[in-house]
C-alpha atoms as a PDB file:
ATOM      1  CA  UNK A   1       0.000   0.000   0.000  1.00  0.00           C
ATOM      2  CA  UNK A   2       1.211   3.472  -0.556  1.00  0.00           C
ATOM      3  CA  UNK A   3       1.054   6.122   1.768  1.00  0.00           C
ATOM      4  CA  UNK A   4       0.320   9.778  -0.367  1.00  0.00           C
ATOM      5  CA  UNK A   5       1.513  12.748   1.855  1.00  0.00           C
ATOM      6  CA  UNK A   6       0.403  16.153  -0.243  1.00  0.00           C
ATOM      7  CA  UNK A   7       1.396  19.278   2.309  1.00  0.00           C
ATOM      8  CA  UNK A   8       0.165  22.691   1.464  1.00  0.00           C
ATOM      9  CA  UNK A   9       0.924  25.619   3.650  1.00  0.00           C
ATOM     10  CA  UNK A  10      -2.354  25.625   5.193  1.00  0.00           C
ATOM     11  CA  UNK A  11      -3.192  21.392   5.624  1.00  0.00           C
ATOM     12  CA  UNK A  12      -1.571  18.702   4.579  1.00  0.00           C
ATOM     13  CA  UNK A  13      -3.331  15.395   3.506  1.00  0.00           C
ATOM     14  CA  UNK A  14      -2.412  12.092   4.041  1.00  0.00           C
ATOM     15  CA  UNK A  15      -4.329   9.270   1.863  1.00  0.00           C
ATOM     16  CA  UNK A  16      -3.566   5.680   1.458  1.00  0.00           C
ATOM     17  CA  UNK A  17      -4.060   3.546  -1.729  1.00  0.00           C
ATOM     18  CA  UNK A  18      -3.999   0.075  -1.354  1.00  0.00           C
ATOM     19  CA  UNK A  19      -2.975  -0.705  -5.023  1.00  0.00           C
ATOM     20  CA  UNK A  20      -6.800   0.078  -6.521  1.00  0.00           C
ATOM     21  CA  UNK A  21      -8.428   2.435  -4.648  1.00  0.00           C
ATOM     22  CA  UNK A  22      -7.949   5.015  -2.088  1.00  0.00           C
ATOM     23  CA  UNK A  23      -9.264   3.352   1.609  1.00  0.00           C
ATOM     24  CA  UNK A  24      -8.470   6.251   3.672  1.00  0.00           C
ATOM     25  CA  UNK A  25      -7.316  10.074   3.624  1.00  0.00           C
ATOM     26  CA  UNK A  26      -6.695  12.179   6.746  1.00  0.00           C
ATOM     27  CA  UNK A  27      -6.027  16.284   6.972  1.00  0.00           C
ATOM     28  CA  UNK A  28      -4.111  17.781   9.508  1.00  0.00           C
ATOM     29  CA  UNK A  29      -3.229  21.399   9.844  1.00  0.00           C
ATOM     30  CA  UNK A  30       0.239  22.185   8.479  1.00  0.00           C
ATOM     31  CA  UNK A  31       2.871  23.335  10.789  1.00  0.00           C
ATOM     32  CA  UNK A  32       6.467  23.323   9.811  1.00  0.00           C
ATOM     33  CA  UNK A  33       8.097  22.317  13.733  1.00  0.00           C
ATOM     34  CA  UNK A  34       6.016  19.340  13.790  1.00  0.00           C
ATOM     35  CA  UNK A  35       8.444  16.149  13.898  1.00  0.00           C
ATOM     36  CA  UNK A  36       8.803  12.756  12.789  1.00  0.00           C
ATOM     37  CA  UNK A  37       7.432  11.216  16.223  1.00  0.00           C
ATOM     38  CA  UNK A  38       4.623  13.820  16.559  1.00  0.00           C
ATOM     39  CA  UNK A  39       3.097  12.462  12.762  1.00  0.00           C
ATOM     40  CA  UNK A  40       4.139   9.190  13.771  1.00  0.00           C
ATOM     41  CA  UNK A  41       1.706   9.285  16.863  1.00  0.00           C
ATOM     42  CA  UNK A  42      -0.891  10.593  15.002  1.00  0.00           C
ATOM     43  CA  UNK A  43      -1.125   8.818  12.045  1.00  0.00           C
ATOM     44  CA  UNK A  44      -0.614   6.049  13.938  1.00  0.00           C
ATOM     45  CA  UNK A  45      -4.054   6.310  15.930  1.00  0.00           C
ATOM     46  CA  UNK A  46      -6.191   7.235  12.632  1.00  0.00           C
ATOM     47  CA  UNK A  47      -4.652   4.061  10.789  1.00  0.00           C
ATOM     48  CA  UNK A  48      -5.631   1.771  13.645  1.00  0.00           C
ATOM     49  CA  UNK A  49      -9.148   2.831  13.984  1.00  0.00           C
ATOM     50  CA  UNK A  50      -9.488   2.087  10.355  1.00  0.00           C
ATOM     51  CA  UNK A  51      -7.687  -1.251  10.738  1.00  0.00           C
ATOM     52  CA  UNK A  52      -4.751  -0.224   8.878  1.00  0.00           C
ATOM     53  CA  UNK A  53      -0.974  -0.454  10.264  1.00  0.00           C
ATOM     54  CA  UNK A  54       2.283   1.069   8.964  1.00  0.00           C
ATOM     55  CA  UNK A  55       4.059  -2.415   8.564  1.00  0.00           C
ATOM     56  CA  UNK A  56       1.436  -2.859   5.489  1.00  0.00           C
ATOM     57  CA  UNK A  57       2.901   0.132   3.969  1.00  0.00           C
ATOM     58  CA  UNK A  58       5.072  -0.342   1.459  1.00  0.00           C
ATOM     59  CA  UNK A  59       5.908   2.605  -0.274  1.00  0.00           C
ATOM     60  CA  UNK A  60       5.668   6.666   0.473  1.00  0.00           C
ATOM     61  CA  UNK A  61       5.818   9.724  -1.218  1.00  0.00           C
ATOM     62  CA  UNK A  62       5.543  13.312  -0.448  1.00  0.00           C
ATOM     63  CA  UNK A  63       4.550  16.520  -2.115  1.00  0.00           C
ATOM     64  CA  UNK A  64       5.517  19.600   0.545  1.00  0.00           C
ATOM     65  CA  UNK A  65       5.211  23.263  -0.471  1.00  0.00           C
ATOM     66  CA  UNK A  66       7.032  23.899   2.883  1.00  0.00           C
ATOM     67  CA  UNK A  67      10.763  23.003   2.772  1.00  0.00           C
ATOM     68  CA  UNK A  68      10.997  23.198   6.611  1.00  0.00           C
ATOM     69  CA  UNK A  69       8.463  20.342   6.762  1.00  0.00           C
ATOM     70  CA  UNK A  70      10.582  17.771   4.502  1.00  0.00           C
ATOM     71  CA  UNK A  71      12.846  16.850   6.805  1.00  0.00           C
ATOM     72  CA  UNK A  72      10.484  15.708   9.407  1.00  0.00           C
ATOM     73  CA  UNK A  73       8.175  13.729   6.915  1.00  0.00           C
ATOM     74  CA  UNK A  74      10.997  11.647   5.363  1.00  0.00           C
ATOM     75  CA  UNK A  75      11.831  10.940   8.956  1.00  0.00           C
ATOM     76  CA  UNK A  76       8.628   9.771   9.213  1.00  0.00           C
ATOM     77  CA  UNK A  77       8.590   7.407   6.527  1.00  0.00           C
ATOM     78  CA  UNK A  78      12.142   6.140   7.506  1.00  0.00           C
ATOM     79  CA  UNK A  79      12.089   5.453  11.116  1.00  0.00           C
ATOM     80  CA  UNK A  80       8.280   4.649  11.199  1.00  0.00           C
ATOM     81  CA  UNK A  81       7.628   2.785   8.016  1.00  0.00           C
ATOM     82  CA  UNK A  82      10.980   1.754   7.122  1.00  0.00           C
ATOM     83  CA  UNK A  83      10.582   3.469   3.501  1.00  0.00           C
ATOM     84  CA  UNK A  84      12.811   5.598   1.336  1.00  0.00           C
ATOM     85  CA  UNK A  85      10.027   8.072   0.297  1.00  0.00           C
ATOM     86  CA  UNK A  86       9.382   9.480  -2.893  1.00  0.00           C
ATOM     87  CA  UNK A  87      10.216  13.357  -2.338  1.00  0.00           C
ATOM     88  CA  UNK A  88       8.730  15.224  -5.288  1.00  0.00           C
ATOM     89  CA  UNK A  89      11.256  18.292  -6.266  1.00  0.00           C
ATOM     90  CA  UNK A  90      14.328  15.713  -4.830  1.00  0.00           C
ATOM     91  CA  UNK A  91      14.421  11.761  -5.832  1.00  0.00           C
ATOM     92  CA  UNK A  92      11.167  11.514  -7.933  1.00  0.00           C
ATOM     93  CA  UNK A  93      11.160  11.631 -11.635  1.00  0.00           C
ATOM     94  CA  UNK A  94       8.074  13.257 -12.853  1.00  0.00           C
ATOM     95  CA  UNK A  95       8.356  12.627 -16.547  1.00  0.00           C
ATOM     96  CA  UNK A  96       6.303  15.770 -17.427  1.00  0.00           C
ATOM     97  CA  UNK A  97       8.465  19.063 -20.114  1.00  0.00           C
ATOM     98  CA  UNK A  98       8.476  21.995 -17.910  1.00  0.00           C
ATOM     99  CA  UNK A  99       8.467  24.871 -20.515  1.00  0.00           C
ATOM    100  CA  UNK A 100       9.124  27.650 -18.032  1.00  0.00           C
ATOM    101  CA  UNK A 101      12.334  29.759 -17.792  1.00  0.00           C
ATOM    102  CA  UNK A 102      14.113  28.203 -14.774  1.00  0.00           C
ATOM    103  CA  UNK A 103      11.892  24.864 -14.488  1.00  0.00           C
ATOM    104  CA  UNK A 104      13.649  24.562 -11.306  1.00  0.00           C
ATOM    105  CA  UNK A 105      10.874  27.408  -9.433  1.00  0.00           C
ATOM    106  CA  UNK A 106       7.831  25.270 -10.785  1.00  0.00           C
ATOM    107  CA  UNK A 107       6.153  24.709  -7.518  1.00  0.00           C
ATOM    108  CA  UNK A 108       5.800  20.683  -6.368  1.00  0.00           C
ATOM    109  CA  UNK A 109       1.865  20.908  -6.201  1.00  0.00           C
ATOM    110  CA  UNK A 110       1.215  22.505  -9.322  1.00  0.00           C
ATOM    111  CA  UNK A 111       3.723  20.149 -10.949  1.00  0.00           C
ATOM    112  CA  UNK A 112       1.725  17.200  -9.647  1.00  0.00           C
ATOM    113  CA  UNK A 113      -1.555  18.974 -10.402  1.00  0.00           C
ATOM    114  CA  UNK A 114      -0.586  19.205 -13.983  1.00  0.00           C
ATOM    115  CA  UNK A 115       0.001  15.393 -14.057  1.00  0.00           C
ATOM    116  CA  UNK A 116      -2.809  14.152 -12.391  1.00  0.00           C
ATOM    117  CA  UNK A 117      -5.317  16.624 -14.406  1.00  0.00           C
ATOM    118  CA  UNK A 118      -3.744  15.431 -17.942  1.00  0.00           C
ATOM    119  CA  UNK A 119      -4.599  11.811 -16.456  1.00  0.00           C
ATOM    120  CA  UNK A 120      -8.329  12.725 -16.751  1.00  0.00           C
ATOM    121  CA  UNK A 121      -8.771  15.304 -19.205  1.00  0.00           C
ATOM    122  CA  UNK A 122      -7.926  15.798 -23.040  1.00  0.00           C
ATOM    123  CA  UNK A 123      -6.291  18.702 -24.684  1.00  0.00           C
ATOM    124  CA  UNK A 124      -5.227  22.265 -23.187  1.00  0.00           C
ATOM    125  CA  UNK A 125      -6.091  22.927 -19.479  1.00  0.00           C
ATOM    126  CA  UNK A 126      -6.409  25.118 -16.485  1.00  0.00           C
ATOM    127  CA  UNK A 127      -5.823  24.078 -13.532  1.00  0.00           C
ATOM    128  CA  UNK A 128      -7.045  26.197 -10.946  1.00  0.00           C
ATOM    129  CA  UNK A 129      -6.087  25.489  -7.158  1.00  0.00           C
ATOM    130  CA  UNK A 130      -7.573  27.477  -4.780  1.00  0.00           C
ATOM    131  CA  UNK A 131      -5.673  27.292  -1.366  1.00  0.00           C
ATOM    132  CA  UNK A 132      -3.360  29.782   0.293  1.00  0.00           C
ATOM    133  CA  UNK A 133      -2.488  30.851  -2.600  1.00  0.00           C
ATOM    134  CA  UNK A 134      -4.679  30.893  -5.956  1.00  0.00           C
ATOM    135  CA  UNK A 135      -2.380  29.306  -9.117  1.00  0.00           C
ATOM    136  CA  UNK A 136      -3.821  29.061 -12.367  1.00  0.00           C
ATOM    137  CA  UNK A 137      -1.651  26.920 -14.094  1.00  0.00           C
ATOM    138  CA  UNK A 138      -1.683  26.115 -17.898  1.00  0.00           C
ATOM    139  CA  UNK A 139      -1.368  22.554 -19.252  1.00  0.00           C
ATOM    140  CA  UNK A 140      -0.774  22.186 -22.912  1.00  0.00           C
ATOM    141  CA  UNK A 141      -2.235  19.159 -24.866  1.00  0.00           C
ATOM    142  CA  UNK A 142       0.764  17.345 -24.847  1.00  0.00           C
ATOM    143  CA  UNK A 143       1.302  17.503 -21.067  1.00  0.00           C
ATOM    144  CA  UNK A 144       3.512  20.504 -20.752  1.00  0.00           C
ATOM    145  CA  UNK A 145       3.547  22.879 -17.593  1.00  0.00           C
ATOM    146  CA  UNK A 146       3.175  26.178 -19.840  1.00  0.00           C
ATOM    147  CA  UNK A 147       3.472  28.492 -16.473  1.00  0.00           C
ATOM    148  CA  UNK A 148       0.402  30.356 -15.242  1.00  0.00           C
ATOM    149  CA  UNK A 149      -0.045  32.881 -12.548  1.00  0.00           C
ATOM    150  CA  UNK A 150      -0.313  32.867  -8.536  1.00  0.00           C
ATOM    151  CA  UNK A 151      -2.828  35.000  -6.633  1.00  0.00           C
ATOM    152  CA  UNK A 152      -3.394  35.520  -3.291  1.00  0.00           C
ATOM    153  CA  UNK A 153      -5.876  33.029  -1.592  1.00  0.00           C
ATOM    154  CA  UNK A 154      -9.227  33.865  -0.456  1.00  0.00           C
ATOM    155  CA  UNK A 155      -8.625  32.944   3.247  1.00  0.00           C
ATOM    156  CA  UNK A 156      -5.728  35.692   2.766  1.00  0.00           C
ATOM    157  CA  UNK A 157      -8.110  38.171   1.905  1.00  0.00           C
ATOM    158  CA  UNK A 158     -10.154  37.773   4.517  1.00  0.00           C
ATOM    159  CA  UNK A 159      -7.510  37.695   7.475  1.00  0.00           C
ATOM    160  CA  UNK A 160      -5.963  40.909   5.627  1.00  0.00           C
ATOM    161  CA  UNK A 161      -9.028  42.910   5.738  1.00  0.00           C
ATOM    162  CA  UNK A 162      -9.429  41.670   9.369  1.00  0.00           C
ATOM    163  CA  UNK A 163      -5.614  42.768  10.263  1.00  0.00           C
ATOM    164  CA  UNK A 164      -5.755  45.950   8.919  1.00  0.00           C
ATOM    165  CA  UNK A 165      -8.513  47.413   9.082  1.00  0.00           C
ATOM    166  CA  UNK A 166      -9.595  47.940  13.357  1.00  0.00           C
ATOM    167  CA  UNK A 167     -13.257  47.747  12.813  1.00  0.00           C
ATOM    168  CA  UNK A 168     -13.571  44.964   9.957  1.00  0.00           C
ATOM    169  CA  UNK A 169     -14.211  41.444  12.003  1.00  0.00           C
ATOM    170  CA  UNK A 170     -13.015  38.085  11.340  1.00  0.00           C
ATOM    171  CA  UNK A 171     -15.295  35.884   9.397  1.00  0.00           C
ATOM    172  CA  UNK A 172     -16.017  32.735   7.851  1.00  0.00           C
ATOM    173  CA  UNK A 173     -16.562  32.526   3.734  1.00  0.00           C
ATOM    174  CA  UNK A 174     -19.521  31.348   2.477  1.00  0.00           C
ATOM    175  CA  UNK A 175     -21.487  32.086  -0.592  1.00  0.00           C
ATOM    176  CA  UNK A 176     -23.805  35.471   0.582  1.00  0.00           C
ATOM    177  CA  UNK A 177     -27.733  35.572  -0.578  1.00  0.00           C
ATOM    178  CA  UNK A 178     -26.827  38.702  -2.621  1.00  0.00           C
ATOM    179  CA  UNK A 179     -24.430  41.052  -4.212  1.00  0.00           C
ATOM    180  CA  UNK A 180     -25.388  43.680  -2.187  1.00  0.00           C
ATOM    181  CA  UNK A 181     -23.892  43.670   1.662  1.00  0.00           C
ATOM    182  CA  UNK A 182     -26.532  44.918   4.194  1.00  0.00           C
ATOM    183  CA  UNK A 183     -24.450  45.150   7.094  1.00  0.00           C
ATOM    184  CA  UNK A 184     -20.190  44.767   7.257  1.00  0.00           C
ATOM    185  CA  UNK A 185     -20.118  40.898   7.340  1.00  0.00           C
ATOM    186  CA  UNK A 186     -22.610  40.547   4.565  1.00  0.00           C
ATOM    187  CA  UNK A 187     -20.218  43.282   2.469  1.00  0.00           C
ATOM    188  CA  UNK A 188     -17.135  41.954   3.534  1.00  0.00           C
ATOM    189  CA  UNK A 189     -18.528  38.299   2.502  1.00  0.00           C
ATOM    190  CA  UNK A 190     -20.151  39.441  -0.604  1.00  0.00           C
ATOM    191  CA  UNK A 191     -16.709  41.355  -1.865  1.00  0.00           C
ATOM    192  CA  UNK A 192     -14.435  38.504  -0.844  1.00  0.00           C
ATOM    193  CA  UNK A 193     -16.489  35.636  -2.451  1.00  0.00           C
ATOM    194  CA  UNK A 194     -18.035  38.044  -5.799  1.00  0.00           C
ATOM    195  CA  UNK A 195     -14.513  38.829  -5.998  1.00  0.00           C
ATOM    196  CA  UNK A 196     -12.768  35.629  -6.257  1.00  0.00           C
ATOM    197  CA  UNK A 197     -15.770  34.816  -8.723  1.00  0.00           C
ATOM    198  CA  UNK A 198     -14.309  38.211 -10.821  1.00  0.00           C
ATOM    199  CA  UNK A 199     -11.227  36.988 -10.145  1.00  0.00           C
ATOM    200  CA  UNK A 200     -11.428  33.434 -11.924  1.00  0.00           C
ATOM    201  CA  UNK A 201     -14.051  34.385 -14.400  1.00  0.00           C
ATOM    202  CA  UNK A 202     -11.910  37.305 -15.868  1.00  0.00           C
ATOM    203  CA  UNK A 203      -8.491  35.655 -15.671  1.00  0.00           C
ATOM    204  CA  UNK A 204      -9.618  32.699 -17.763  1.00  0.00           C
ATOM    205  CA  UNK A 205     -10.619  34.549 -19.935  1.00  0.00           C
ATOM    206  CA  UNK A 206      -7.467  36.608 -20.467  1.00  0.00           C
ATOM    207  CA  UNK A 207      -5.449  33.120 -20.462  1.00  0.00           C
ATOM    208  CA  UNK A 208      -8.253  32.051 -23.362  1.00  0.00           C
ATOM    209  CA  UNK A 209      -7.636  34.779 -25.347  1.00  0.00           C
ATOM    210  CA  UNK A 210      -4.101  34.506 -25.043  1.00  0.00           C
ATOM    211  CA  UNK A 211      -3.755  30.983 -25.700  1.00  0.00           C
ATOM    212  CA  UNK A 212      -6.189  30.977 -28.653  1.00  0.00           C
ATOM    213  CA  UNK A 213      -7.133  27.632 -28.605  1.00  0.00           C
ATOM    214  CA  UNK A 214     -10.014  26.067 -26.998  1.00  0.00           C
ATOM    215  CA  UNK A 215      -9.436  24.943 -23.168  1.00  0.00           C
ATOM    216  CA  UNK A 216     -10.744  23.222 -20.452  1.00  0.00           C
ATOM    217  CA  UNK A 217     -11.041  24.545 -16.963  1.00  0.00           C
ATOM    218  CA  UNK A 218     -10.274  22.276 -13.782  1.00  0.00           C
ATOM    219  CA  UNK A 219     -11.131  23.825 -10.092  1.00  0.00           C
ATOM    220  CA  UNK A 220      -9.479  22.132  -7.243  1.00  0.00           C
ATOM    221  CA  UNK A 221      -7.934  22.866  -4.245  1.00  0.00           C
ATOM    222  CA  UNK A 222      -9.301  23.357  -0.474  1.00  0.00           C
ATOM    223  CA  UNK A 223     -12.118  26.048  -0.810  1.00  0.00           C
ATOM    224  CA  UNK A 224     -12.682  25.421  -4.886  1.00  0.00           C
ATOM    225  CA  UNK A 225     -15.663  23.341  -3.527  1.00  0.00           C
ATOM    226  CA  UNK A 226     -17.650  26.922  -2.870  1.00  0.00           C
ATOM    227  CA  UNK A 227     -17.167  28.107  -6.136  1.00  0.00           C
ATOM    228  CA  UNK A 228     -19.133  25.395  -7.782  1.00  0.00           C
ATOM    229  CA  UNK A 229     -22.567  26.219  -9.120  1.00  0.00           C
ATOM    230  CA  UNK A 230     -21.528  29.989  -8.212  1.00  0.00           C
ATOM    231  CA  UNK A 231     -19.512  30.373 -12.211  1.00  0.00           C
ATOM    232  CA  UNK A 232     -19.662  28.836 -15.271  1.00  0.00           C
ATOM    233  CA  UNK A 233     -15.768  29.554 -15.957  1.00  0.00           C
ATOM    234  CA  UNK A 234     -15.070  26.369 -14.069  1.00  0.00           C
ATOM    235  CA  UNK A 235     -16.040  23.026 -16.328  1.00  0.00           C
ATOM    236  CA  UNK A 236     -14.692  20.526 -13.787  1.00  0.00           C
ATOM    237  CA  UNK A 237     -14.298  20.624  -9.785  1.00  0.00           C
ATOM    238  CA  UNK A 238     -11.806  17.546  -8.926  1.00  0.00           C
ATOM    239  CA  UNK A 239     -11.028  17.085  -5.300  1.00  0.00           C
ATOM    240  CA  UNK A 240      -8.772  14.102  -6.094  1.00  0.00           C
ATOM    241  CA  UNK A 241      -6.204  16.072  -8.779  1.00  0.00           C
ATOM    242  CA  UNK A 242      -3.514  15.979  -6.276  1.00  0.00           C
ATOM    243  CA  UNK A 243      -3.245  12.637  -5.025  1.00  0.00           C
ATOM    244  CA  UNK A 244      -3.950  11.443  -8.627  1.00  0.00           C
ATOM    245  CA  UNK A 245      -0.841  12.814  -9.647  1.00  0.00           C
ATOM    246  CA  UNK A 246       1.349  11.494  -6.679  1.00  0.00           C
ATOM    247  CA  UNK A 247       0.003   7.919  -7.929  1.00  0.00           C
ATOM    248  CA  UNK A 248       1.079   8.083 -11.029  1.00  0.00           C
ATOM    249  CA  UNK A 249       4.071   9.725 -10.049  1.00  0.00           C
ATOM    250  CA  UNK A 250       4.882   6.714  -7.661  1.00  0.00           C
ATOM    251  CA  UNK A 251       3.856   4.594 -10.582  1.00  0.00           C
ATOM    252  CA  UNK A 252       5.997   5.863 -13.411  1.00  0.00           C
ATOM    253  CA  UNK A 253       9.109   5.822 -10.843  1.00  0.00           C
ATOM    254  CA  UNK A 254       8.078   2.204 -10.019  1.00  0.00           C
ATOM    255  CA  UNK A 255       8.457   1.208 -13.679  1.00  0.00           C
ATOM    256  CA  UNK A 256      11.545   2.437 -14.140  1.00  0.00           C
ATOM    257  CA  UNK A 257      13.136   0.610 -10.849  1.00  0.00           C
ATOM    258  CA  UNK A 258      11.646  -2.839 -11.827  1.00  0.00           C
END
């Protein structure tokens, strides 16, 4: 069984596919001075209540966005589960042309995103993944990472209208009943969420027109799921893009050690 570890800077996901289908996946919040024995503990207790154990692991990889984290999750994997993992950005091959001017900045997660959404869907794609940060990442027909551009996320929004500005309060997102705020948390909702709508619809269609050729739009990511039904810029929400691409990623580096 493999054991999928895809950290963002906000969560970090842990999933486990047992060589057909994905039996279990676990978030945690993502903090960069947890250690090997702290995971270790806590993955621990979720395995067993699903009657899994780490000696029926046999293989690991990892997708961080948090370099401080690395250290501590290959730890993981080789004092707990006696695995060499898979370290995406170090010892994994991806097999996927990077056509950006220093390949080498390409972050790890919208690397894998590419690869798991060309799995799934045919010809030119974006990829939007809407966590921290927003990325909207091109993927050419062939499979190329093209580039794309990085936003700021919608939860940093919020906590930088609550930061700086005394009066504004912190709040949850959620999709408002109108346009129109009638009090601050309604507004503040309403320009956060509207906005991010503004956001995606009119940046696809600036990568449309500059790509010129006909393209299909992927949503994923940890809030992507409120967007849905709210635009019609999106054509696909996929939850499972990420981990998708770390399993084929294990795969393709599994064929070429047999």
């Amino acid at each position: 069984m493999l054991l999928a570890i895809e950290q963002g800077n906000t969560n970090t996901l842990f999933a486990v596919h047992d060589g057909s289908d994905w039996i279990a996946q676990w978030r945690a919040a993502t903090e960069a001075s947890r250690t090997a024995d702290e995971y270790a503990v806590w993955l621990n207790q979720l395995m067993t209540m699903k009657g899994l154990a780490f000696a029926a692991l046999t293989g690991c990889i990892i997708s961080s966005v948090v370099p401080q984290s690395i250290f501590n999750l290959r730890n993981l994997a080789r004092r707990y589960l006696n695995i060499e993992p898979l370290v995406i950005g170090e010892n994994a091959e991806l097999g996927i042309d990077v056509r950006i001017a220093k390949p080498s900045e390409a972050g790890a997660d919208r690397l894998v995103n590419a690869i798991g959404a060309k799995l799934v869907y045919p010809g030119d794609l974006i990829v939007i993944d809407s966590g921290t940060a927003t990325t909207f990442d091109i993927v050419a027909d062939d499979g190329a990472f093209e580039g794309g551009l990085i936003a700021p996320g919608i939860n940093l929004s919020l906590q930088a209208l609550h930061e700086a500005a005394a009066k504004l309060p912190r709040i949850a997102i959620q999709k408002p009943e109108r346009v129109i705020g009638k009090g601050t948390v309604e507004a503040m909702q309403s320009g956060v969420f509207w906005g991010y709508i503004s956001l995606i619809e009119g940046l696809v269609a600036r990568i449309k027109a500059e790509w010129a050729r006909p393209m299909t739009v992927i949503g994923t990511g940890g809030v992507a799921s409120l967007f849905e039904g709210a635009t019609d810029s999106i054509d696909h929400f996929d939850p499972d893009l990420t981990i998708r691409g770390l399993l084929e990623i294990w795969r393709r580096n599994a064929q070429m050690t047999d």
